[in-house]
Protein backbone atom coordinates (compact mmCIF):
# COMPACT_ATOMS: atom_id res chain seq x y z
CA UNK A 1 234.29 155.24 116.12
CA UNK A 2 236.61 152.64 114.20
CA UNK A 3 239.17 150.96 115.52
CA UNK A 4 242.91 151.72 113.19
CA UNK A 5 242.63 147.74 112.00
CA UNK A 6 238.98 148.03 110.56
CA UNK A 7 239.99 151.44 109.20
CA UNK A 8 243.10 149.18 107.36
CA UNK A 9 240.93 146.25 106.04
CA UNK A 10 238.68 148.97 104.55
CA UNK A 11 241.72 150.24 102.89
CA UNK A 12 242.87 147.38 101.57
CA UNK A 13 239.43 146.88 99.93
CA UNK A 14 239.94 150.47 98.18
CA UNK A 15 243.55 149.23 97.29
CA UNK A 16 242.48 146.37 95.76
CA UNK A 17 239.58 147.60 93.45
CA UNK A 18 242.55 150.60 92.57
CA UNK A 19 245.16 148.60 91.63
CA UNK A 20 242.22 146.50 89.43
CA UNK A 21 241.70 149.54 87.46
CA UNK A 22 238.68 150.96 89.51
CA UNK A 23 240.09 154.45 89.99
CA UNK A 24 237.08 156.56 90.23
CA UNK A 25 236.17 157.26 93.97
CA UNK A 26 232.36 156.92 93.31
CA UNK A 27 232.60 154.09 90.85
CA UNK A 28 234.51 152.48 94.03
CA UNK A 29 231.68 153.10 96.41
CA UNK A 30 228.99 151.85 93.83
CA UNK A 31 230.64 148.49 93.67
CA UNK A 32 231.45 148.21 97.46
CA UNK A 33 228.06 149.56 97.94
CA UNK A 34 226.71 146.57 95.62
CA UNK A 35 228.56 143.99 97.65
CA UNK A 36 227.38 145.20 100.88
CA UNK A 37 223.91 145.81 99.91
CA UNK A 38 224.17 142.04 98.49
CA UNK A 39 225.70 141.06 102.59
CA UNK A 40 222.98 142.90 104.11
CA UNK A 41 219.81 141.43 102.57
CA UNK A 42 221.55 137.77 103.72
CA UNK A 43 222.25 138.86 107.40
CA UNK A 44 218.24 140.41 107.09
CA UNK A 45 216.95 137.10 105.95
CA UNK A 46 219.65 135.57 108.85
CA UNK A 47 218.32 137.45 111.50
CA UNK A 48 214.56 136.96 110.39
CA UNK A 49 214.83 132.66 110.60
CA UNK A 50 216.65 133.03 113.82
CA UNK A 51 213.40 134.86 115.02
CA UNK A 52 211.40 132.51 113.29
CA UNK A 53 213.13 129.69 114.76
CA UNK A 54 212.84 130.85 118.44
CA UNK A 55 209.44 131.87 118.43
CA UNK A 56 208.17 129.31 116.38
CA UNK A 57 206.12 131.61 113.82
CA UNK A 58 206.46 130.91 110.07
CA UNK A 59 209.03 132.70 108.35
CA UNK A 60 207.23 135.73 105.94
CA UNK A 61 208.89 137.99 103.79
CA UNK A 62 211.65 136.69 103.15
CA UNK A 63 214.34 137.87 100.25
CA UNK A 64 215.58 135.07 99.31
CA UNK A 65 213.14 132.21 97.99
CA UNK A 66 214.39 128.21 98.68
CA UNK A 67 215.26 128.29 95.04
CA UNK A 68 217.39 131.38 95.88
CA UNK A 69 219.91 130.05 98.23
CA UNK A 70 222.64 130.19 95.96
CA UNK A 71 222.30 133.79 95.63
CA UNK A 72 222.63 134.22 99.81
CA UNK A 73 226.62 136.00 100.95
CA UNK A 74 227.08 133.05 102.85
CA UNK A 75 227.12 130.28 99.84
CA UNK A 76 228.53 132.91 97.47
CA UNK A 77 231.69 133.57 99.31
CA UNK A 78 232.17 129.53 99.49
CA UNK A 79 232.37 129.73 95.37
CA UNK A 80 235.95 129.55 93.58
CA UNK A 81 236.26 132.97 92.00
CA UNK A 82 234.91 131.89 87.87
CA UNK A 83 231.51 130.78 89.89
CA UNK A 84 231.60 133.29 91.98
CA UNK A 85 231.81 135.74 89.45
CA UNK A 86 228.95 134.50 87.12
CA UNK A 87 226.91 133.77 89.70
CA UNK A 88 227.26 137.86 91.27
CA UNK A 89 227.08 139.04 87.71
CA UNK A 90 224.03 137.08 85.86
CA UNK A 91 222.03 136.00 88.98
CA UNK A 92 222.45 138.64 91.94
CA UNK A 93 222.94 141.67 90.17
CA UNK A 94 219.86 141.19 88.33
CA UNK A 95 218.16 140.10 91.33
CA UNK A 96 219.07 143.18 93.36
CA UNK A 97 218.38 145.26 90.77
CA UNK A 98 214.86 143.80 90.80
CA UNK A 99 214.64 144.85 93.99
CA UNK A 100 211.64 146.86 95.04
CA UNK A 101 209.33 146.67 92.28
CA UNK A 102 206.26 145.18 94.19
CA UNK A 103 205.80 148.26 96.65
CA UNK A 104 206.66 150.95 94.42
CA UNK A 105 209.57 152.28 95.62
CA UNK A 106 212.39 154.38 94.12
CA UNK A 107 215.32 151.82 94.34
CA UNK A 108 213.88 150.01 91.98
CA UNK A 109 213.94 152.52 89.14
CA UNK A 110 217.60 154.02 90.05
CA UNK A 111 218.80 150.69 90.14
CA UNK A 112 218.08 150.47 86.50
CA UNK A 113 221.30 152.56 85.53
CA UNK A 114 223.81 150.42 88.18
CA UNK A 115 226.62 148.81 86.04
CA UNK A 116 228.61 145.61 87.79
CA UNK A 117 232.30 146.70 86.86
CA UNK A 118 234.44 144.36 88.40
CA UNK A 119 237.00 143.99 85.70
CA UNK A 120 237.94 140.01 86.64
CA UNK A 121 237.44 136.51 88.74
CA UNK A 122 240.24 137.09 90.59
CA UNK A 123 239.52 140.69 92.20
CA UNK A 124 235.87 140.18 93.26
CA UNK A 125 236.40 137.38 95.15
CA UNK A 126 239.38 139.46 97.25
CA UNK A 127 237.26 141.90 97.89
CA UNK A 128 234.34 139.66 98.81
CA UNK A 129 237.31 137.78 101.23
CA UNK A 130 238.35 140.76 102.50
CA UNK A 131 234.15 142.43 103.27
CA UNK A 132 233.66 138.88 105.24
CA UNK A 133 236.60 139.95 107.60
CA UNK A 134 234.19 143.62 108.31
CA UNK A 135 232.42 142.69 111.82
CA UNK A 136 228.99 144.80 110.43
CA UNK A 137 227.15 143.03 113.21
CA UNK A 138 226.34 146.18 115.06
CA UNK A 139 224.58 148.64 113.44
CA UNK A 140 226.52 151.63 114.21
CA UNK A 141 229.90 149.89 113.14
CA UNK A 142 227.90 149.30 109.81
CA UNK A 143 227.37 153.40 109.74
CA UNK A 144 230.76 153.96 110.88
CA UNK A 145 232.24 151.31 107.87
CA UNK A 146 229.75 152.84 105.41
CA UNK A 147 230.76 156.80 106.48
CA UNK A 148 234.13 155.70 106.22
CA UNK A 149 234.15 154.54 102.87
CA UNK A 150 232.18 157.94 101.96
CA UNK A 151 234.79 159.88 103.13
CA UNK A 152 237.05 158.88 100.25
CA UNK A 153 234.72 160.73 97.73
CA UNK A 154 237.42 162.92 96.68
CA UNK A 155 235.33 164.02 93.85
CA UNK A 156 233.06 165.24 97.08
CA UNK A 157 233.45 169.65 96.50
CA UNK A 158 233.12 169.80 93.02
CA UNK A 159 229.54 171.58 92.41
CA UNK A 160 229.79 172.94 95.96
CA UNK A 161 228.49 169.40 97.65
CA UNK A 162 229.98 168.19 100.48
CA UNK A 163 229.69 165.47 102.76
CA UNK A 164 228.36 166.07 105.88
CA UNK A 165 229.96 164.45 108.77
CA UNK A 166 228.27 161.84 110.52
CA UNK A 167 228.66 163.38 113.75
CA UNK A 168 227.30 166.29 112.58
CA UNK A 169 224.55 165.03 111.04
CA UNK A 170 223.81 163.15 114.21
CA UNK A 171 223.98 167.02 115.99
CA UNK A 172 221.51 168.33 113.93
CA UNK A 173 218.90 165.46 114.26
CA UNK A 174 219.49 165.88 118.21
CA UNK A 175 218.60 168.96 117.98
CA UNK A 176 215.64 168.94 116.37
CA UNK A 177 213.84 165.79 117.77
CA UNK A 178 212.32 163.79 114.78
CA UNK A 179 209.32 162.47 116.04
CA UNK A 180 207.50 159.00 114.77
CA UNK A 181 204.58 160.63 112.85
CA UNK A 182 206.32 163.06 110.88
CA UNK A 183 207.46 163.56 107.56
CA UNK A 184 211.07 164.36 106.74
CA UNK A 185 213.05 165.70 103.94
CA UNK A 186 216.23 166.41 102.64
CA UNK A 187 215.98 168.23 98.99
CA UNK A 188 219.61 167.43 98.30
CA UNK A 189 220.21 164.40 99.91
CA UNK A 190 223.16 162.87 98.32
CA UNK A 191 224.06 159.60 100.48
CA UNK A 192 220.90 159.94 102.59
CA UNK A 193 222.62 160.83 105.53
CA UNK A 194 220.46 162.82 106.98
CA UNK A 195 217.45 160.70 106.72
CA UNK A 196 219.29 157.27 107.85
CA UNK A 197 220.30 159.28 111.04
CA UNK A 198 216.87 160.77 111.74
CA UNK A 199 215.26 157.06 111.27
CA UNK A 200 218.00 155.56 113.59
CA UNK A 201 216.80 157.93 116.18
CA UNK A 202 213.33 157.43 115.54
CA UNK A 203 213.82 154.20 116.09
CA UNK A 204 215.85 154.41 119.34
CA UNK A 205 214.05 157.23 121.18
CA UNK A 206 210.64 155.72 120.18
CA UNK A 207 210.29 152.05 120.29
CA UNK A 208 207.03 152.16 122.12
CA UNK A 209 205.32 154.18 119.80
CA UNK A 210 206.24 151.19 117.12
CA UNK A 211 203.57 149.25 118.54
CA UNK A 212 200.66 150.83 116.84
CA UNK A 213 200.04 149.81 113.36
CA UNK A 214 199.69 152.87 111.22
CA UNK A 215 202.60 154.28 113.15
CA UNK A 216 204.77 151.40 111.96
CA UNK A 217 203.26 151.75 108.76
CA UNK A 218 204.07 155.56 108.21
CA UNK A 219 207.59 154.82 109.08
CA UNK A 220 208.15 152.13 106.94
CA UNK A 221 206.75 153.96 103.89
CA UNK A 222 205.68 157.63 103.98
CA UNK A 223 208.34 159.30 106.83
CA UNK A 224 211.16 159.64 104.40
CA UNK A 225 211.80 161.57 101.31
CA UNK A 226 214.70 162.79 99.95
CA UNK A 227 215.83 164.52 96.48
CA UNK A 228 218.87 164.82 94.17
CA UNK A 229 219.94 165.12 90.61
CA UNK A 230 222.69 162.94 90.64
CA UNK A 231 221.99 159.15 89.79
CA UNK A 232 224.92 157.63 91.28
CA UNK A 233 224.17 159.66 94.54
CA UNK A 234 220.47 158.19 94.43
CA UNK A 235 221.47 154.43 93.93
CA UNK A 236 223.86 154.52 96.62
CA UNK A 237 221.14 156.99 98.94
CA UNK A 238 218.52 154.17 97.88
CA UNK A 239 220.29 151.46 99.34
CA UNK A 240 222.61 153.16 102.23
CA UNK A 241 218.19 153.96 103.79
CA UNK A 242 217.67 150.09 102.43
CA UNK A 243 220.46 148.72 104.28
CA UNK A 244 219.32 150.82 107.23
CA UNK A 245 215.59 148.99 107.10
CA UNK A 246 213.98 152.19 105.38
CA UNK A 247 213.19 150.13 102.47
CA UNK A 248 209.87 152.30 102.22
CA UNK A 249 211.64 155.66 101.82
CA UNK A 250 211.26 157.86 98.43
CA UNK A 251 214.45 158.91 97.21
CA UNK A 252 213.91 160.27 93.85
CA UNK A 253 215.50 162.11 91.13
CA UNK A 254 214.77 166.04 91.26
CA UNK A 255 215.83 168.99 90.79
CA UNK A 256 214.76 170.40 94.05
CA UNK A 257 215.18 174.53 93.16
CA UNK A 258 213.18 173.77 89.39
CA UNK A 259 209.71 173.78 89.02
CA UNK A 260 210.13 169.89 89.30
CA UNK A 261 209.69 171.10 93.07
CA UNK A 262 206.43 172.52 93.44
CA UNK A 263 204.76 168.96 94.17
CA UNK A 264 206.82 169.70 97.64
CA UNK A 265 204.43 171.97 99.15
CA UNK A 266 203.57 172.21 102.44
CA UNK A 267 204.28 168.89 103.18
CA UNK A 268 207.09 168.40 105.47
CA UNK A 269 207.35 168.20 109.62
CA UNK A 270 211.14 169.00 109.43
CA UNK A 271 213.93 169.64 107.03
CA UNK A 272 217.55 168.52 107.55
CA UNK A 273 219.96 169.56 104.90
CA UNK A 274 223.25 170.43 103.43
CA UNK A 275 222.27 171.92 99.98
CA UNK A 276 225.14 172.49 97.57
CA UNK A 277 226.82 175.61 97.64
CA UNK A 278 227.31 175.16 93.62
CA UNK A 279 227.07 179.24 92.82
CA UNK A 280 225.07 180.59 90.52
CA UNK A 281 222.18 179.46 88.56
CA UNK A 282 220.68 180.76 85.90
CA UNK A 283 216.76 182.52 86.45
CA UNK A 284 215.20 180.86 83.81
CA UNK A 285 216.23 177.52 85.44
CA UNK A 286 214.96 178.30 89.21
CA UNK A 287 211.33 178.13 89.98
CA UNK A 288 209.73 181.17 89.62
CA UNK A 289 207.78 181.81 93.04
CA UNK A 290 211.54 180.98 94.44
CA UNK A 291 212.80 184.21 92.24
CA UNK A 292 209.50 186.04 93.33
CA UNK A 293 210.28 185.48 97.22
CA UNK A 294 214.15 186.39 96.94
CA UNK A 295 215.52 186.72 93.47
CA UNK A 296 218.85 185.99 92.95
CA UNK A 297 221.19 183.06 90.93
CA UNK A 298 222.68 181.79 94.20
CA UNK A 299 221.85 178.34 95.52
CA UNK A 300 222.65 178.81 98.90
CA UNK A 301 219.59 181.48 99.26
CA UNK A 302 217.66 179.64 96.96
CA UNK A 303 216.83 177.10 99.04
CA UNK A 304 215.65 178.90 102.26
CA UNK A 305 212.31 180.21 99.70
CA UNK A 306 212.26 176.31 99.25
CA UNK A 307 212.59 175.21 102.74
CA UNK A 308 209.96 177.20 103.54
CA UNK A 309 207.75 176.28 101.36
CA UNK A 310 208.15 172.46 101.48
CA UNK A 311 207.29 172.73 105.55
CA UNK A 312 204.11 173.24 106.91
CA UNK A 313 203.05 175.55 109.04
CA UNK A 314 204.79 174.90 112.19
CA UNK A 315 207.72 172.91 110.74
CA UNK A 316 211.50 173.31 111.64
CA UNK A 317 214.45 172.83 109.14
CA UNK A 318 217.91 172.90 110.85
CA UNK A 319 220.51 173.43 107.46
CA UNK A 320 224.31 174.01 107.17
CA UNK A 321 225.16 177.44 105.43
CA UNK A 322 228.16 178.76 104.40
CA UNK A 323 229.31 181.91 106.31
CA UNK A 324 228.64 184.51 103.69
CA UNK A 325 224.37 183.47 104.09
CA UNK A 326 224.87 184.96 107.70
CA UNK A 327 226.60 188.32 106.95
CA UNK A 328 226.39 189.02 102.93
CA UNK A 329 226.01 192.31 102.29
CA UNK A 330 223.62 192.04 98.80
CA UNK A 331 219.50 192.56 99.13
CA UNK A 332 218.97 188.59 98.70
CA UNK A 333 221.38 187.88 101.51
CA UNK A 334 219.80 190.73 103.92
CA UNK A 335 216.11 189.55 102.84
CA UNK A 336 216.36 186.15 103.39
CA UNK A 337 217.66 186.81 106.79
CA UNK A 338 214.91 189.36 107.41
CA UNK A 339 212.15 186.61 105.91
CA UNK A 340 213.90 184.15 108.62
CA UNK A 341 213.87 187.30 111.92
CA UNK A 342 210.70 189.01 110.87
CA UNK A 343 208.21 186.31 109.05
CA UNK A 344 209.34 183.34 110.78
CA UNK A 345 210.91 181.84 114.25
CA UNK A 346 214.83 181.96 113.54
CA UNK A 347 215.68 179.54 116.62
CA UNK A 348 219.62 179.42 116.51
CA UNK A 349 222.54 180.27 114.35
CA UNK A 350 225.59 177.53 115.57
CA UNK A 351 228.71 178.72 114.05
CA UNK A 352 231.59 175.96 113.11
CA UNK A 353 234.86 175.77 112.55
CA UNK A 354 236.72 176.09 109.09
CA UNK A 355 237.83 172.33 109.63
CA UNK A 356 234.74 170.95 109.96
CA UNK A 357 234.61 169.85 106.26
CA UNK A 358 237.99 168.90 105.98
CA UNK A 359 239.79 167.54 103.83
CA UNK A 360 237.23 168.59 101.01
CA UNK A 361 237.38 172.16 101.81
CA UNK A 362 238.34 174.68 104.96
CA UNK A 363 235.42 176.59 104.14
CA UNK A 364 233.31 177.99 107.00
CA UNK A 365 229.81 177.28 107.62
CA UNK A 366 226.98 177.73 110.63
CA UNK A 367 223.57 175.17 111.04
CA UNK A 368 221.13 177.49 111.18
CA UNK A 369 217.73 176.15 112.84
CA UNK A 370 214.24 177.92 112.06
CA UNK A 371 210.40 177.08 112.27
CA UNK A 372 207.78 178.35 110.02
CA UNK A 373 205.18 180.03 111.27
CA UNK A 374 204.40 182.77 108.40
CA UNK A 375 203.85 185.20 111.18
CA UNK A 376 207.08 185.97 112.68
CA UNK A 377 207.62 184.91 116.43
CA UNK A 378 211.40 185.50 116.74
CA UNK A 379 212.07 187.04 120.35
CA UNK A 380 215.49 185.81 121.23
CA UNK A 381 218.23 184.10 118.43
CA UNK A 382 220.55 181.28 120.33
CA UNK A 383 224.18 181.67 119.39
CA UNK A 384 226.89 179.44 119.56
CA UNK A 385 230.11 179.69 118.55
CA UNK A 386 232.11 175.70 118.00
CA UNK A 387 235.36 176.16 118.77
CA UNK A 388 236.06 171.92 118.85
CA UNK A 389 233.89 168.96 117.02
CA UNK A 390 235.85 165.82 118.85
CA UNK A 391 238.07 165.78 116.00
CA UNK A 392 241.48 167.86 114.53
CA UNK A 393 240.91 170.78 112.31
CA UNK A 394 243.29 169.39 109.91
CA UNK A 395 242.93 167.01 106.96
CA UNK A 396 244.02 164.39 109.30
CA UNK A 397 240.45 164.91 111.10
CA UNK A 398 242.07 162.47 114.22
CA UNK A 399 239.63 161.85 117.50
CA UNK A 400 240.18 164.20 119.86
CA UNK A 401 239.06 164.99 123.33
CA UNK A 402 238.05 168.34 122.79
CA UNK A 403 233.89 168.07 121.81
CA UNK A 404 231.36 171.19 121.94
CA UNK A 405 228.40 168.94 120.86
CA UNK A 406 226.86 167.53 123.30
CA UNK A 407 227.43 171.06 125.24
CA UNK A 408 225.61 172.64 122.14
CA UNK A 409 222.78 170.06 122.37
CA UNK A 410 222.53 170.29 125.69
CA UNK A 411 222.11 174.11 126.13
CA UNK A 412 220.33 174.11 123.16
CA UNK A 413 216.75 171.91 124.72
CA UNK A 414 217.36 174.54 128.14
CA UNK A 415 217.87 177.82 126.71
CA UNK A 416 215.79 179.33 129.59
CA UNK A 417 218.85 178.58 131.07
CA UNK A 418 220.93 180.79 128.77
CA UNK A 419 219.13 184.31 129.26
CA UNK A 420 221.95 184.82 131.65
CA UNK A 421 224.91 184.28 129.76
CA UNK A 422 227.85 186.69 128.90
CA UNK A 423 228.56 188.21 125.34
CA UNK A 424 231.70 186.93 126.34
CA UNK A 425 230.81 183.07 126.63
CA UNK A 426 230.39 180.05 124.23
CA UNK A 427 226.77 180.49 124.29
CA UNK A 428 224.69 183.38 124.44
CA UNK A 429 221.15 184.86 123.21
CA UNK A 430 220.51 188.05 121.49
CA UNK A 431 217.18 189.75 120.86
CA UNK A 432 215.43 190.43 117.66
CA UNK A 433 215.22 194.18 117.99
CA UNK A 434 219.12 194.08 118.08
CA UNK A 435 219.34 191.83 115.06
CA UNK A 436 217.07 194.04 113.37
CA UNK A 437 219.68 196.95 114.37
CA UNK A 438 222.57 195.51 112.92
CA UNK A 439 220.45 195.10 109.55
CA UNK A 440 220.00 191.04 110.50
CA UNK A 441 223.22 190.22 110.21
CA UNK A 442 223.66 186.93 111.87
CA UNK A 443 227.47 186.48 112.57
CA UNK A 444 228.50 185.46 115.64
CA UNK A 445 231.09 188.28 115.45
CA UNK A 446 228.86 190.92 115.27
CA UNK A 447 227.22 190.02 118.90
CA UNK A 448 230.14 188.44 120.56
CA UNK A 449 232.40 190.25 123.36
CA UNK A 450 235.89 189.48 123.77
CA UNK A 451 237.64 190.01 127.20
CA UNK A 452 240.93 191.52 126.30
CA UNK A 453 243.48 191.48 129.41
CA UNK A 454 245.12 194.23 130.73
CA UNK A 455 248.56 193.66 130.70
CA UNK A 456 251.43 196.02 132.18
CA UNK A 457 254.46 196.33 131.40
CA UNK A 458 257.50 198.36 132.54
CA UNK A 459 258.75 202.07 131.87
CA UNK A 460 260.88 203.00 129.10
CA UNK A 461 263.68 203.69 131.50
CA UNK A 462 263.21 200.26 133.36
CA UNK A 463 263.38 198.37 130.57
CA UNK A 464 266.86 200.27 129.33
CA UNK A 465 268.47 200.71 132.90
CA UNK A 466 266.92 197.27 134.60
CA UNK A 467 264.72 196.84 137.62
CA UNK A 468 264.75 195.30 140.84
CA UNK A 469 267.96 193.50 140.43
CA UNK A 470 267.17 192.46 136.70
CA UNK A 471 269.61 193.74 133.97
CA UNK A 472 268.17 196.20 131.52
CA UNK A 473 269.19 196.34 127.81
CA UNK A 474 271.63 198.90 128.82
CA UNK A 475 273.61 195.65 130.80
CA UNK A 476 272.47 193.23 128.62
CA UNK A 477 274.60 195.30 125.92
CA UNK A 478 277.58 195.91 128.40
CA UNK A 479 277.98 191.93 128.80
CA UNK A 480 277.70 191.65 125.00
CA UNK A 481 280.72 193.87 124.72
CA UNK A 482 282.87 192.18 126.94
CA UNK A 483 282.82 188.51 125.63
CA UNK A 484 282.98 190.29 122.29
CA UNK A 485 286.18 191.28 123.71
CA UNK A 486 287.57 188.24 125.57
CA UNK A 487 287.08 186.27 121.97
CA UNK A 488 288.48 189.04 120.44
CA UNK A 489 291.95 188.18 122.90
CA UNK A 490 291.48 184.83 122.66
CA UNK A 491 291.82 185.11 118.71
């Protein structure tokens, strides 16, 4: 979590690129983006000859070469701002831009469209001043900086994308345990958030299984994949899984619910996603075996026919939804839930709170968590409802004590521990043949109990005449009257 003063010198890196001219909210990120990528490859290199150094091994793959140095954050920030400038804008934008080319990776090619737009001298080297005052050190305080700066997307919303939450995010890879041999997508991955968290707990649940060579080797190049169709999304996805050491990962251009998307079949050991809840499309632009499995123009159906076909057999996908996917009354609603219930393992349905995507939108959405098995295997759906996500509802979105997460992950790895529980409790599990009742409607509402209180109160005549000492509305009056009248003498 940041502390108020890092949240302030990030904000007076925004105000300074504003006040410069720099008013779009992505163009913003792009350029910050630059200048951190640019900071991270030094502190890389850094950290590699400090290794070097102490174990006495030759230094190998390194970014910069000796005739390089001048392109390294440390030396640039000791330049007077004209240098500075030229140097960043002929020499290191080129150079990261570059980037990539010998392995064949996707950075490389997205890179091709990034534009340096610092508008003078005098405003880069501020905001390189005030970047060197970030403590990035730590790797989560470098996702927490980076998320940060995200969250001022206020162009986020329009198409139906929004940002996921990092905690969130981190919720959903929890619950569905990437594992080191895998392969994991997100078709509309935006930022890469998804994939940076899943690699981050690769890495920290499974050091030991590092050690083996073609282990190491899949992670580095073949784990991660994601898709989108917006460029300045993929440049700053590129190199937010770059920064993260996922220089290996493919994220591509695509256009994940076209036919662009059939090259994604079968191939995928999990799925985390928020796909955009944009609308409608029209048919002649969706693949057609989507149409042919549930037809309809909405994107937030579309993509379950895609999930399911980008996983193998035996894969999970855990995906945010809005509300309406879980109780829509129209045939592609009901058959996508009855593809999920009858021809697949629907694990859990978490319900969250209008607030969660805040302050883009109140609207209210559920992860929903499945496996494919194309032969059903549903016996028992997990429900939760969130009632608190550690932070306000509000557009505020302040840290607060309140946290169903690590409740919901928690519950969620022991559910033979939850055949017990209450309609009328946080938690609860319903089975199939009830789903399939209620004509798979997957609301929380639909299966939850509420415990209403019986409350008593006192006669009519009590009330008017009093009871047990205590005056009734019949005294109440009565005292009314007579200050009315002592004012009335006093006047």
């Amino acid at each position: 979590m940041l502390t108020g003063e890092l949240k302030n010198k990030v904000d007076k890196i925004w105000e300074t690129l504003w006040t410069a001219g720099i008013s779009n909210p992505l163009t913003v990120i792009e350029q910050l983006t630059y200048l951190l990528f640019i900071k991270g490859l030094d502190d890389q290199q850094l950290k590699a000859e400090k290794k070097a150094e102490r174990t006495g091994k030759p230094l190998e793959n390194t970014t910069f070469a000796p005739d390089q140095q001048n392109m390294r954050w440390r030396n640039l920030k000791q330049l007077g701002p004209e240098e500075m400038f030229n140097v960043i804008r002929d020499q290191v934008f080129p150079f990261i831009k570059e980037l990539g080319g010998q392995n064949g990776s996707t950075f490389r090619k997205h890179m091709e469209g990034a534009l340096f737009m610092f508008p003078k001298p005098s405003t880069l080297a501020r905001v390189v001043e005030l970047l060197d005052q970030l403590e990035m050190d730590d790797r989560d305080t470098k996702g927490d900086i980076y998320e940060y700066m995200l969250s001022k997307l206020s162009v986020a919303g329009q198409n139906g994308q929004f940002r996921t939450p990092r905690h969130i995010i981190k919720m959903m890879v929890d619950l569905t345990h990437p594992k080191p041999k895998e392969n994991i997508c997100d078709p509309a991955c935006g930022t890469a958030g998804f994939l940076v968290a899943a690699g981050e707990y690769i890495r920290d649940h499974y050091a030991s299984a590092m050690v083996d060579d073609a282990t190491r080797e899949h992670f580095q190049k073949e784990m991660f994949s994601g898709y989108d169709f917006d460029h300045s999304m993929l440049r700053i996805g590129n190199m937010n899984m770059v920064m993260h050491g996922f220089d290996g990962a493919t994220i591509d251009y695509k256009d994940s619910l076209s036919s662009e998307g059939e090259d994604m079949d079968e191939r995928y050991d999990l799925i985390l996603a928020n796909p955009p809840f944009k609308g409608s499309l029209d048919y002649d632009s969706v693949a057609t075996d989507l149409l042919q499995t549930v037809k309809t123009k909405k994107t937030e159906l579309l993509f379950f026919p895609l999930f399911l076909r980008a996983l193998k057999v035996g894969g999970r996908a855990a995906v945010v939804v809005p509300d309406g996917v879980l109780f829509g009354s129209s045939k592609a609603h009901k058959e996508v839930r009855r593809i999920l219930v009858e021809e697949q393992q629907l694990n859990a349905v978490i319900s969250m709170p209008s607030g969660v995507f805040k302050p883009y939108a109140g609207v209210s959405t559920a992860v929903v968590i499945f496996t494919k098995t194309n032969s059903g295997g549903t016996d028992n759906v997990w429900f939760y409802d969130m009632k608190a996500d550690g932070y306000s509802l509000d557009d505020k979105r302040d840290a607060i004590e309140d946290n169903d997460l690590p409740d919901i992950v928690a519950r969620y790895h022991k559910l033979e521990e939850e055949t017990d529980r209450k309609r009328t409790e946080q938690s609860f599990l319903v089975p199939k043949a009830e789903i399939v009742e209620q004509n798979y409607d997957l609301s929380i509402n639909r299966y939850k109990e509420i415990e209403y209180e019986a409350v008593e109160y006192d006669s009519p005549m009590e009330i008017i005449n009093g009871k047990d000492g205590e005056p009734g509305l019949r005294q109440l009056a009565e005292e009314r009257l007579h200050i009315l009248d002592e004012l009335e003498g006093m006047v």
